[in-house]
C-alpha atoms as a PDB file:
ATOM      1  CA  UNK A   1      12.613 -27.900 -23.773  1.00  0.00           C
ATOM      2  CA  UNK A   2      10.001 -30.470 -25.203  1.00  0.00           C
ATOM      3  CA  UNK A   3       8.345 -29.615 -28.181  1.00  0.00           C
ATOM      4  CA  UNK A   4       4.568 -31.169 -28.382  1.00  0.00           C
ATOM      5  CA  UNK A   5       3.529 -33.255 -31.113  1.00  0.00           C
ATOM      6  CA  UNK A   6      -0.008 -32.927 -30.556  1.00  0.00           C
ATOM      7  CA  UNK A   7      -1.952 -31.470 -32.455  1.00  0.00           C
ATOM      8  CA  UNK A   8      -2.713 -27.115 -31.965  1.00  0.00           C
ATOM      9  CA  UNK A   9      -5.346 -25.588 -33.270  1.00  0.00           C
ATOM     10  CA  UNK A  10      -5.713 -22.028 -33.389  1.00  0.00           C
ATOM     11  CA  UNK A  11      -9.133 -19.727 -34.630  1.00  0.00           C
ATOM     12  CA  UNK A  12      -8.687 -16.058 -34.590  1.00  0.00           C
ATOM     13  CA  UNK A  13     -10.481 -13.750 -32.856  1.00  0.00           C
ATOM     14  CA  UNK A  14     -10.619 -15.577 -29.670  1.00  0.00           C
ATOM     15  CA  UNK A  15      -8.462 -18.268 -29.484  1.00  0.00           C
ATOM     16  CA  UNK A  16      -8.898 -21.962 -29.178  1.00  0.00           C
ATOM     17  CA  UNK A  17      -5.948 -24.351 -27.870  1.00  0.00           C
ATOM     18  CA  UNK A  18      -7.321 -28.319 -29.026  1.00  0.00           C
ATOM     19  CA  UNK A  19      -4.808 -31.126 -27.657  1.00  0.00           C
ATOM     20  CA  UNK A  20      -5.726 -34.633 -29.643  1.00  0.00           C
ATOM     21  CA  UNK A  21      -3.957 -37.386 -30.830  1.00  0.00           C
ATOM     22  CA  UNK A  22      -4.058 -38.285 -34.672  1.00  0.00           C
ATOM     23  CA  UNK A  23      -7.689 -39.334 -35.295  1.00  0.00           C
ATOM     24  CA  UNK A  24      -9.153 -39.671 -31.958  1.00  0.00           C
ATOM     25  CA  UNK A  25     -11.039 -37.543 -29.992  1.00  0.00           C
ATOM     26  CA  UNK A  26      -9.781 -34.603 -28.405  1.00  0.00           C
ATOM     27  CA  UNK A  27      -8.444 -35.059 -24.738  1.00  0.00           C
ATOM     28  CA  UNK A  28      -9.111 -31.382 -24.141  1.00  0.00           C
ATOM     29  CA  UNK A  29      -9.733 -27.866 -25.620  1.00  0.00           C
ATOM     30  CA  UNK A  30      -9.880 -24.006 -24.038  1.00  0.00           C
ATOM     31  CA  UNK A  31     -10.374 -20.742 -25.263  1.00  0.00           C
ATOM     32  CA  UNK A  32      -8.544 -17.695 -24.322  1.00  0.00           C
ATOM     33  CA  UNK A  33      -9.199 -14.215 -25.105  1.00  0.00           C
ATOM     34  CA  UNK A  34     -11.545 -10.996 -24.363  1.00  0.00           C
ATOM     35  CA  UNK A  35     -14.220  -8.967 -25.927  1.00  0.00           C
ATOM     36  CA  UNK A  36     -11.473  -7.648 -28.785  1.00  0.00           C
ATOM     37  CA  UNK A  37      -9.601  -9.596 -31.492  1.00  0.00           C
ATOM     38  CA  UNK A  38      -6.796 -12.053 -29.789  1.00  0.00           C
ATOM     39  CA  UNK A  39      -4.497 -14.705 -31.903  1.00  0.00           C
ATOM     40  CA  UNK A  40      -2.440 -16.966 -31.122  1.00  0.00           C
ATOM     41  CA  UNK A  41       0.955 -16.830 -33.080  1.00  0.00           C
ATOM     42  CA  UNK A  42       3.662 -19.828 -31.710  1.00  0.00           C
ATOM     43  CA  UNK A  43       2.910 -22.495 -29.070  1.00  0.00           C
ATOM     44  CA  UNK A  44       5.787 -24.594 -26.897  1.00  0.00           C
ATOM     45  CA  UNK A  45       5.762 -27.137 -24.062  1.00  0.00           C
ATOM     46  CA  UNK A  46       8.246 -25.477 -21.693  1.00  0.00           C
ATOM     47  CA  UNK A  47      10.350 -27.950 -18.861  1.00  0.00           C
ATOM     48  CA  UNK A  48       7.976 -28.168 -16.596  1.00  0.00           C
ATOM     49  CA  UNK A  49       5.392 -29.723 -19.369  1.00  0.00           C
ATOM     50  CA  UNK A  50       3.094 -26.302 -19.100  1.00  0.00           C
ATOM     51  CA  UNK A  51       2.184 -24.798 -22.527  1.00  0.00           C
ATOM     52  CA  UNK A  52       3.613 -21.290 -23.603  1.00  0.00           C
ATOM     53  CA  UNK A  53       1.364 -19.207 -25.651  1.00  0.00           C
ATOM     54  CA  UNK A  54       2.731 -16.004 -27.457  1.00  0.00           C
ATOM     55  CA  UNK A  55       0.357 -14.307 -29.323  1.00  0.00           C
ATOM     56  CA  UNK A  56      -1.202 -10.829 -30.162  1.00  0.00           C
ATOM     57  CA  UNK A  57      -4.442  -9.087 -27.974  1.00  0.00           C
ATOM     58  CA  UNK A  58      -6.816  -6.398 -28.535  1.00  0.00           C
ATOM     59  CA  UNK A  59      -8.808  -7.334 -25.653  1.00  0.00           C
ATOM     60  CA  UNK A  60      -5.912  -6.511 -22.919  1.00  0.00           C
ATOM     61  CA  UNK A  61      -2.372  -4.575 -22.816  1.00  0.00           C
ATOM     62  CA  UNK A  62      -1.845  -0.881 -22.996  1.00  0.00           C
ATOM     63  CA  UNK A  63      -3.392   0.000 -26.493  1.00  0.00           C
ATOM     64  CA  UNK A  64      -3.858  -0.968 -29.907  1.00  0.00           C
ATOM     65  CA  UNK A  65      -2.641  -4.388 -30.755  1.00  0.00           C
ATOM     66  CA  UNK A  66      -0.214  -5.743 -27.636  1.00  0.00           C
ATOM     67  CA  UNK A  67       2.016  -8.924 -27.599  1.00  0.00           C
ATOM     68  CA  UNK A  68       0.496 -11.661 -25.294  1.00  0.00           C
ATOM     69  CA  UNK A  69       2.052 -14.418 -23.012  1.00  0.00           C
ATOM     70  CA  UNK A  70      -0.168 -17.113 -21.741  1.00  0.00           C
ATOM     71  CA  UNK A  71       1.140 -20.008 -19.664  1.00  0.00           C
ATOM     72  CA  UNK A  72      -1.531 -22.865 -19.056  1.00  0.00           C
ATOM     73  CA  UNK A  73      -1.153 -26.137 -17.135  1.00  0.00           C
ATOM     74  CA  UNK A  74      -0.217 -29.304 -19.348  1.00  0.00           C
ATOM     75  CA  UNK A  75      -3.684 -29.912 -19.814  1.00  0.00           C
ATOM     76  CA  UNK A  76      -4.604 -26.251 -21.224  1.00  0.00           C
ATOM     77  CA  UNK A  77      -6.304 -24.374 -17.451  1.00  0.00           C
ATOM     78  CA  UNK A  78      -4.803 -21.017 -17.860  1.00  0.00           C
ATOM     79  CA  UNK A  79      -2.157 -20.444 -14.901  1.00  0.00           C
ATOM     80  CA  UNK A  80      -1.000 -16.769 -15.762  1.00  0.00           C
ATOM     81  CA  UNK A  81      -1.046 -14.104 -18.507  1.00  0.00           C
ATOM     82  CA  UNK A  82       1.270 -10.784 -19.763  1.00  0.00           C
ATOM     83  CA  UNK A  83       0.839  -8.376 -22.190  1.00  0.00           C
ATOM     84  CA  UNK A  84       3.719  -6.255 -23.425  1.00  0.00           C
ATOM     85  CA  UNK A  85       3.481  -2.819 -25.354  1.00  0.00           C
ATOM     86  CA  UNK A  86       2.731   0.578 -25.848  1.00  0.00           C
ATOM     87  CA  UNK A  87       0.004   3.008 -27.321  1.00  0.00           C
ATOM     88  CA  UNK A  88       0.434   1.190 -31.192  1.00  0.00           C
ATOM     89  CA  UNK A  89       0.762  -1.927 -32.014  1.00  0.00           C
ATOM     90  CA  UNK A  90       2.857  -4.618 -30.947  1.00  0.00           C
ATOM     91  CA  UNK A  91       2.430  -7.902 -31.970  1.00  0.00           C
ATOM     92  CA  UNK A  92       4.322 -11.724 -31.059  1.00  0.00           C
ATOM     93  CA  UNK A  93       5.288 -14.277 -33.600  1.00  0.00           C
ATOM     94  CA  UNK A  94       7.596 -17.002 -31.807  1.00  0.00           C
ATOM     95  CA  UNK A  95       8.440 -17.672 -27.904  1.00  0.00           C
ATOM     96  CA  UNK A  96      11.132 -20.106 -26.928  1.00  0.00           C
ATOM     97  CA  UNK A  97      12.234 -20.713 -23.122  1.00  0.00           C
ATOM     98  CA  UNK A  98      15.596 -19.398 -22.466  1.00  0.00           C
ATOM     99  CA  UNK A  99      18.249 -21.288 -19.926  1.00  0.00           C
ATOM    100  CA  UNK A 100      17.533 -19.236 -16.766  1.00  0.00           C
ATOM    101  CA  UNK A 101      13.638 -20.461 -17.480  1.00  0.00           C
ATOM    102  CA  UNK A 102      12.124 -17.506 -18.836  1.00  0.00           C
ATOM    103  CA  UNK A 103      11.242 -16.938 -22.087  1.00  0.00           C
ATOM    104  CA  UNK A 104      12.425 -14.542 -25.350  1.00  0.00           C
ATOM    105  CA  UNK A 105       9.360 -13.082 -27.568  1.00  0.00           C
ATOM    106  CA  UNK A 106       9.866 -12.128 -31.196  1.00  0.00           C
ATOM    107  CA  UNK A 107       7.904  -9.597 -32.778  1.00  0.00           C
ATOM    108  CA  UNK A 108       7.072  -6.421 -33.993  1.00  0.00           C
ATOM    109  CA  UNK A 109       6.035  -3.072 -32.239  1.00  0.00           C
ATOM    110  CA  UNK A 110       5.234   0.290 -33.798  1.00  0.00           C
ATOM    111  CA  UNK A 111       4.604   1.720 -30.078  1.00  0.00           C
ATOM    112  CA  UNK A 112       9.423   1.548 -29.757  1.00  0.00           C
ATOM    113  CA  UNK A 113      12.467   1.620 -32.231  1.00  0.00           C
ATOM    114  CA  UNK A 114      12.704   4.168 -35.174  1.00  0.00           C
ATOM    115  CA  UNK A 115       9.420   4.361 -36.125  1.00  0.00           C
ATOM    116  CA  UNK A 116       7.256   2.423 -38.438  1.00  0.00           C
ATOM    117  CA  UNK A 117       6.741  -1.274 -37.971  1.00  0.00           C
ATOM    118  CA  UNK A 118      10.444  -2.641 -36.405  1.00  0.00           C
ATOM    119  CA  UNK A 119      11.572  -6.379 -34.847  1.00  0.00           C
ATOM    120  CA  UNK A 120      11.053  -6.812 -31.161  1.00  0.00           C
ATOM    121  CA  UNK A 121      12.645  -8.772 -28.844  1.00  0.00           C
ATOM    122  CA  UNK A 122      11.320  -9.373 -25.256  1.00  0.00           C
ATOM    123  CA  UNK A 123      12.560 -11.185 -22.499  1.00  0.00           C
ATOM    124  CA  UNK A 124      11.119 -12.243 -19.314  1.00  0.00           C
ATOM    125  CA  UNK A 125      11.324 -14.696 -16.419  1.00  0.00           C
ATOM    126  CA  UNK A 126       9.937 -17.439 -15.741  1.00  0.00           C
ATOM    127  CA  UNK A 127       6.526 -15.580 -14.251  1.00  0.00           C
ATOM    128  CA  UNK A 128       6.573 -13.483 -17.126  1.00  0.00           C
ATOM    129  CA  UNK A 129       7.585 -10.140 -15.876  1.00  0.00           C
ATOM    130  CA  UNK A 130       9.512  -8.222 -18.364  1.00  0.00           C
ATOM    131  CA  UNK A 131      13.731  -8.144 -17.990  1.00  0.00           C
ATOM    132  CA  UNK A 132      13.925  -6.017 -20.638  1.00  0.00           C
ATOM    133  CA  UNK A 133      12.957  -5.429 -24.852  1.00  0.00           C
ATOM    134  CA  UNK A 134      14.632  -4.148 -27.714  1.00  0.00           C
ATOM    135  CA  UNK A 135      13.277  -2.998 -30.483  1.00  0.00           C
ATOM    136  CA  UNK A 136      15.852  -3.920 -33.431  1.00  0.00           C
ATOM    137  CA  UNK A 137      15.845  -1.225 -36.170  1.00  0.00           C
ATOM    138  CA  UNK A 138      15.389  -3.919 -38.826  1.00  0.00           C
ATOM    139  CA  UNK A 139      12.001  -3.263 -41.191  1.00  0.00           C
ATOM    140  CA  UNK A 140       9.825  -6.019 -41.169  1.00  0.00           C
ATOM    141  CA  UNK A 141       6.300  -7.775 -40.573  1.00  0.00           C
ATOM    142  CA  UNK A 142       4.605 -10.173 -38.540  1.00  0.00           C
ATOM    143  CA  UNK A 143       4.248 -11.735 -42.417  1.00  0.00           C
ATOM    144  CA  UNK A 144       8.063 -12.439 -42.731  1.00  0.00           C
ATOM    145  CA  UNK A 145       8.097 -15.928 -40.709  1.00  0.00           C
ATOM    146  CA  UNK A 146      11.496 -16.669 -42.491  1.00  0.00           C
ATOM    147  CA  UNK A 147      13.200 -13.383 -39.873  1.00  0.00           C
ATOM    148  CA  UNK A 148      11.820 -15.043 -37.252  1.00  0.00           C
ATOM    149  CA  UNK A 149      13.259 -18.304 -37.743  1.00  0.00           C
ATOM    150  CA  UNK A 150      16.876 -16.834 -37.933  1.00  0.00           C
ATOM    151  CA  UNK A 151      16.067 -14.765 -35.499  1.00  0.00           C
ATOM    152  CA  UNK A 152      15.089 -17.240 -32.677  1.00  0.00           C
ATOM    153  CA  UNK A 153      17.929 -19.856 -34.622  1.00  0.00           C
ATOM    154  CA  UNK A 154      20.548 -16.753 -33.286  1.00  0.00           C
ATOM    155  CA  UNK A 155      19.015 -16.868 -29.953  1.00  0.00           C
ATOM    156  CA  UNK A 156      19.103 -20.410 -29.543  1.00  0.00           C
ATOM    157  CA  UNK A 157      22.591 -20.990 -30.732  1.00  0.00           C
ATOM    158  CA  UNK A 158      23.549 -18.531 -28.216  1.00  0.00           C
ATOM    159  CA  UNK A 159      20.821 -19.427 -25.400  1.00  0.00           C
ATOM    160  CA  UNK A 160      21.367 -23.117 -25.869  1.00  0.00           C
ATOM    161  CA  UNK A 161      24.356 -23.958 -27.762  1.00  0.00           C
ATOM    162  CA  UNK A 162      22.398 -25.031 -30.790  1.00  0.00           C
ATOM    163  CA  UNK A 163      22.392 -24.902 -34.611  1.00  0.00           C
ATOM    164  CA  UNK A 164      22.762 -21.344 -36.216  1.00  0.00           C
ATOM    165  CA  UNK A 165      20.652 -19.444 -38.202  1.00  0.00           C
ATOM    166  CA  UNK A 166      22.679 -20.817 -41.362  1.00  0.00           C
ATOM    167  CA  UNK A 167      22.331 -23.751 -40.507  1.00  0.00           C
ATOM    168  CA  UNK A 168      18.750 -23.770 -39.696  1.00  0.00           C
ATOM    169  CA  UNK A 169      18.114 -22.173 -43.110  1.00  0.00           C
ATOM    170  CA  UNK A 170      19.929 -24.824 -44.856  1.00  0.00           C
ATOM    171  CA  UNK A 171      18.067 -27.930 -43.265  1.00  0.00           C
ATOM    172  CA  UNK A 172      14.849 -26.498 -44.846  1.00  0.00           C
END
């Protein structure tokens, strides 16, 4: 997986993807989203150089507040789009792209688990259709970035053979 280093922008409400080098002009910008409230939470450059969006939408899914995939080309034309969730909300903070080539959303739904606001996982393939979720009965909020980083540290160490949630935490 490469990870981008240009610049992402994100506005809420509808959301705006800006690709620039440092202090030039931008090479390109898009906007995503519907007639509702739609965010943008964590953005990666998957293998084959497309962009991965996970984010949250009002505007599409099955009610409330649903957890949103978007997948554009490497210069930001949309491609394809998922929304997972139930009648609450469900909302997406990270995305990485697993080794089979699909990708592993963390989050948090109210709509599964034990009631209340409880981590998500999600897993797809690589055209976004859903392999399965788990809701992890583990309080928390979007708000708690720190969870999310050992969280998707765990998966990666086991996804990808890389460094563990200890020591991701203790690089900073």
């Amino acid at each position: 997986m490469r990870y981008n280093r240009n610049i992402l922008i994100v506005v809420l409400l509808n959301f705006f993807l800006t690709s620039t080098v440092l202090g030039a002009i931008p090479a390109w910008d898009k906007t995503f989203g519907g007639t509702g409230s739609d965010s943008a939470a964590s953005v990666i450059q998957n293998q084959n150089g497309e962009y991965v969006i996970a984010g949250t939408s009002s505007s599409y899914g099955a009610g409330g507040y649903d957890a949103w995939l978007i997948i554009t080309d490497s210069k930001g034309n949309w491609l394809w789009d998922k929304s997972f969730g139930g009648r609450n909300n469900d909302l997406a903070a990270s995305v990485i792209q697993t080794s089979d080539d699909g990708y592993m959303i963390a989050g948090t739904t109210s709509s599964y688990g034990a009631g209340g606001s409880d981590v998500w996982l999600v897993k797809t393939n690589s055209k976004g259709n859903c392999c399965g979720t788990k809701p992890l009965e583990v309080k928390a909020t979007i708000w708690q970035p720190q969870l999310y980083k050992l969280l998707m540290a765990d998966i990666l160490s086991q996804e990808l053979h890389r460094p563990t949630a200890q020591e991701v935490l203790m690089s900073g």
